[in-house]
Protein backbone atom coordinates (compact mmCIF):
# COMPACT_ATOMS: atom_id res chain seq x y z
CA UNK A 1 0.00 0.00 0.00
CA UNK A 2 1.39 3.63 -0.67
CA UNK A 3 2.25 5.44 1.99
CA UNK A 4 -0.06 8.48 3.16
CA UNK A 5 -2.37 7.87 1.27
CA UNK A 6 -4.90 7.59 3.92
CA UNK A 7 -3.90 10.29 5.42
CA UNK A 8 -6.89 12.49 6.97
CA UNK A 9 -7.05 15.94 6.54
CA UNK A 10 -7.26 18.13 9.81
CA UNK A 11 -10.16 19.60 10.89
CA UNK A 12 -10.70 23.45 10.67
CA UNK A 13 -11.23 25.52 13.93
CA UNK A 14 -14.56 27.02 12.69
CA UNK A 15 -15.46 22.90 12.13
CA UNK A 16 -13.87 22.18 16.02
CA UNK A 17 -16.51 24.99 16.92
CA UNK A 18 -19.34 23.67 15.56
CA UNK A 19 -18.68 20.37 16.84
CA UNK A 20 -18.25 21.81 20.59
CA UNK A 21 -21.62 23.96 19.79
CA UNK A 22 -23.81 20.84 18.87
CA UNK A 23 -22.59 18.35 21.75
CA UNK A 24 -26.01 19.21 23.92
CA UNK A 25 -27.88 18.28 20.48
CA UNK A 26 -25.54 15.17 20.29
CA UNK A 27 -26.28 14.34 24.29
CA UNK A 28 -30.33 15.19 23.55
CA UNK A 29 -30.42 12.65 20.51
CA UNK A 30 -28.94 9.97 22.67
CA UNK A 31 -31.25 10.32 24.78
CA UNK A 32 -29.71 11.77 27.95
CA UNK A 33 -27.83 8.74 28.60
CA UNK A 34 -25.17 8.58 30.62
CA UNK A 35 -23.10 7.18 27.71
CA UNK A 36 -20.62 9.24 25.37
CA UNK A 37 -22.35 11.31 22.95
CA UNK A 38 -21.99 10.17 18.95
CA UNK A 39 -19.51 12.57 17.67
CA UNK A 40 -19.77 11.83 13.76
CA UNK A 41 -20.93 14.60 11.55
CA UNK A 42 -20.47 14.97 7.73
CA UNK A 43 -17.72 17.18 7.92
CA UNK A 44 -15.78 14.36 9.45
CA UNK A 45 -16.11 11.81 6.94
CA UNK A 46 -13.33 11.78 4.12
CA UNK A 47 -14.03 9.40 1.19
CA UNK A 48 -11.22 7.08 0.49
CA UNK A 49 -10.17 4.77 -2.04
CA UNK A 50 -11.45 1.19 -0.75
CA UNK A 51 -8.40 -0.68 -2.96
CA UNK A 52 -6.00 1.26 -0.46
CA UNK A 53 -7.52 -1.09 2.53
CA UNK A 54 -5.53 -3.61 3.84
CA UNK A 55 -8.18 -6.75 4.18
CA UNK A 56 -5.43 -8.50 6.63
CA UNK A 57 -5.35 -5.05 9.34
CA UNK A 58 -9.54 -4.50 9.31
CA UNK A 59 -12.19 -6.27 11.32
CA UNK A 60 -15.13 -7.11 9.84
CA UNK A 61 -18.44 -6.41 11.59
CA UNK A 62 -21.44 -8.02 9.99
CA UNK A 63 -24.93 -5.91 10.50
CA UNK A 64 -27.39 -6.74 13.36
CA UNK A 65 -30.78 -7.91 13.25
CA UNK A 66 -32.29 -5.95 15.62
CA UNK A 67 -31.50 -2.71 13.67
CA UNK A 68 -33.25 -1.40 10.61
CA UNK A 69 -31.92 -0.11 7.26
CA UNK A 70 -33.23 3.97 6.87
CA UNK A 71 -34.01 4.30 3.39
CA UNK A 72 -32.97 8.06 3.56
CA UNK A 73 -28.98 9.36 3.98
CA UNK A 74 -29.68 11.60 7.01
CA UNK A 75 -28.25 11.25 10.26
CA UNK A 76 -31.02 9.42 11.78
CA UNK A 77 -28.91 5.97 12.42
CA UNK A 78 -26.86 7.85 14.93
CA UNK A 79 -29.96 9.39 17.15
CA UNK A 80 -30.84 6.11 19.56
CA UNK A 81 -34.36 8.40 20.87
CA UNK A 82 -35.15 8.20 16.92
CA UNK A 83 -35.15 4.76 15.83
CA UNK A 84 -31.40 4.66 15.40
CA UNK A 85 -29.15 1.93 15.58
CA UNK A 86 -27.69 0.71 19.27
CA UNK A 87 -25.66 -2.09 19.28
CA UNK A 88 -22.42 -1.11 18.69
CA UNK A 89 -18.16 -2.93 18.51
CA UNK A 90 -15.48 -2.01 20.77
CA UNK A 91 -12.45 -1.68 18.22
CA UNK A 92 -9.10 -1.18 19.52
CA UNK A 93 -5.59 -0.26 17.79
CA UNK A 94 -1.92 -0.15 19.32
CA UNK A 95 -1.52 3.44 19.73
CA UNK A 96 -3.05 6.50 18.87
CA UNK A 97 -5.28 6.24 15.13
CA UNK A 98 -8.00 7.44 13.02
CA UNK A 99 -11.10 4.71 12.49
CA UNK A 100 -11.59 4.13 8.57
CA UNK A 101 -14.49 1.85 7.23
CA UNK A 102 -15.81 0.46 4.16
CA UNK A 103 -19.22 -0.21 4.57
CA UNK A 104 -21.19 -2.65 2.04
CA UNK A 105 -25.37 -3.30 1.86
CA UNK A 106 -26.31 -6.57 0.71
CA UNK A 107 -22.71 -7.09 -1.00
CA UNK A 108 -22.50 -3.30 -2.61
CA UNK A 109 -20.30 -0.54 -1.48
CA UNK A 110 -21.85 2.03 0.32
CA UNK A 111 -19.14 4.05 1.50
CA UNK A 112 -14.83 4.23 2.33
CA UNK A 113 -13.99 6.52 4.43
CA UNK A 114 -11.33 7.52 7.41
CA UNK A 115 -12.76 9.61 10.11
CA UNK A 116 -11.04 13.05 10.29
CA UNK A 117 -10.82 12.91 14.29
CA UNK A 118 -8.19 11.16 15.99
CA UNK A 119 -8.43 8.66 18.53
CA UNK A 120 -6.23 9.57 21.11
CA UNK A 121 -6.48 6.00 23.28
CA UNK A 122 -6.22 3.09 21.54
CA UNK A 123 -10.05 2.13 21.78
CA UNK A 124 -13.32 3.53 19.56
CA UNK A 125 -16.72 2.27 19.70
CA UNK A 126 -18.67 2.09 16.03
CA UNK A 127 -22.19 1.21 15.39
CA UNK A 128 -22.61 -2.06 13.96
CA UNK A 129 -25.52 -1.43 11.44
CA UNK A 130 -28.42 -3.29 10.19
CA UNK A 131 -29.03 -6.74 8.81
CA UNK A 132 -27.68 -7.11 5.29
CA UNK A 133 -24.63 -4.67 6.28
CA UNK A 134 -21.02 -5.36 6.35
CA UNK A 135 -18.67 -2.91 7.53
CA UNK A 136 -15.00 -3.25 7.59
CA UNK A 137 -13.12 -1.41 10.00
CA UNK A 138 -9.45 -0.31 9.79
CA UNK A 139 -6.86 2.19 11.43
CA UNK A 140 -4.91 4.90 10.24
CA UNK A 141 -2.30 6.19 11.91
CA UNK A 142 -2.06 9.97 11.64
CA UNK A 143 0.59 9.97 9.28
CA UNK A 144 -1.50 7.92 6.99
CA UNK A 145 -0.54 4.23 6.77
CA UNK A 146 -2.66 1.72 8.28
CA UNK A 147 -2.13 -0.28 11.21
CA UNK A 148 -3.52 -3.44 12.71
CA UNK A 149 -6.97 -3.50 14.27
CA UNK A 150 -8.81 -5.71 16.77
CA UNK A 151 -12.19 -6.21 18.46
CA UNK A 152 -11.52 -5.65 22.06
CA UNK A 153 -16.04 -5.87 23.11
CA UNK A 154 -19.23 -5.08 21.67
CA UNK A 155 -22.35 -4.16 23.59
CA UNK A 156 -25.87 -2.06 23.29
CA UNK A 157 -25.74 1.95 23.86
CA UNK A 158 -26.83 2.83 27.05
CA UNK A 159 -25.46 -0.48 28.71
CA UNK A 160 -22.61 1.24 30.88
CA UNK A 161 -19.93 -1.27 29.86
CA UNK A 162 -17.44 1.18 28.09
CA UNK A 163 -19.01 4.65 28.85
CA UNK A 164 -15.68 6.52 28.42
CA UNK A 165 -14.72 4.84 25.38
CA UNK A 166 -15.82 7.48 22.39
CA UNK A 167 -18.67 6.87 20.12
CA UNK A 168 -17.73 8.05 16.43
């Protein structure tokens, strides 16, 4: 794989604003729980190049049952309080990293990307999606080449197992 290719791009401080401004909406559309607030927006999400993904550093994380497929692109699969998906993996990398995923419905791609924040422990939780999803998960380190990946947990939002571990 090329090197820095994967690289993500900084965020901008108007961006870091926003994202500090909308954390009571973020904490309201969880549902008040005492869980960490979802902190993915669409100005966080790079598009990458799936062929740059190293198959052999991801997990895979097939979709669950108990969640449903929104037929719409909006946001809704991150608000719990409005139908939005719960269950959710523990991921964990060696060191500091960037989550990157390439999702799949029912076999076709539905998005690569690498998530412009940085994960400053070595331990993210991600939503697992519906039934008939697929979603490979990889790290980047923040110079842009990807490191191994494992699944340290999984649980159900809300469920107080990893409440300090972030929610992207």
């Amino acid at each position: 794989m090329p090197e820095r290719l994967l690289e993500p791009k900084p965020l901008s401080r108007p961006l870091k604003a926003v994202d500090t401004l909308l954390q009571p909406v973020m904490y309201t559309l969880g549902g008040f729980k005492s869980d960490s607030i979802q902190e993915t927006h669409p100005w966080h999400i790079q598009e990458i190049d799936p062929e740059l993904v190293n198959p052999e550093l991801s997990v895979v994380i097939k979709g669950s049952a108990e969640e449903r497929m929104n037929s719409h692109k909006l946001f809704l699969f991150h608000a719990p309080i409005l139908g939005g998906w719960r269950h959710y993996t523990l991921l964990e990398a060696e060191e500091e990293f960037h989550i990157g995923w390439v999702a799949r419905v029912r076999g076709k791609l539905a998005q690569a990307a690498v998530h412009r924040l940085r994960i400053d422990n070595s331990q993210v939780r991600m939503l697992n999606g519906p039934e008939g999803s697929e979603t490979e998960y990889f790290a980047v380190s923040p110079n842009g080449t990807q490191s191994n990946l494992d699944m340290a947990g999984a649980g159900i939002l809300g469920d107080h197992q990893f409440p300090d571990i972030r929610l992207l």
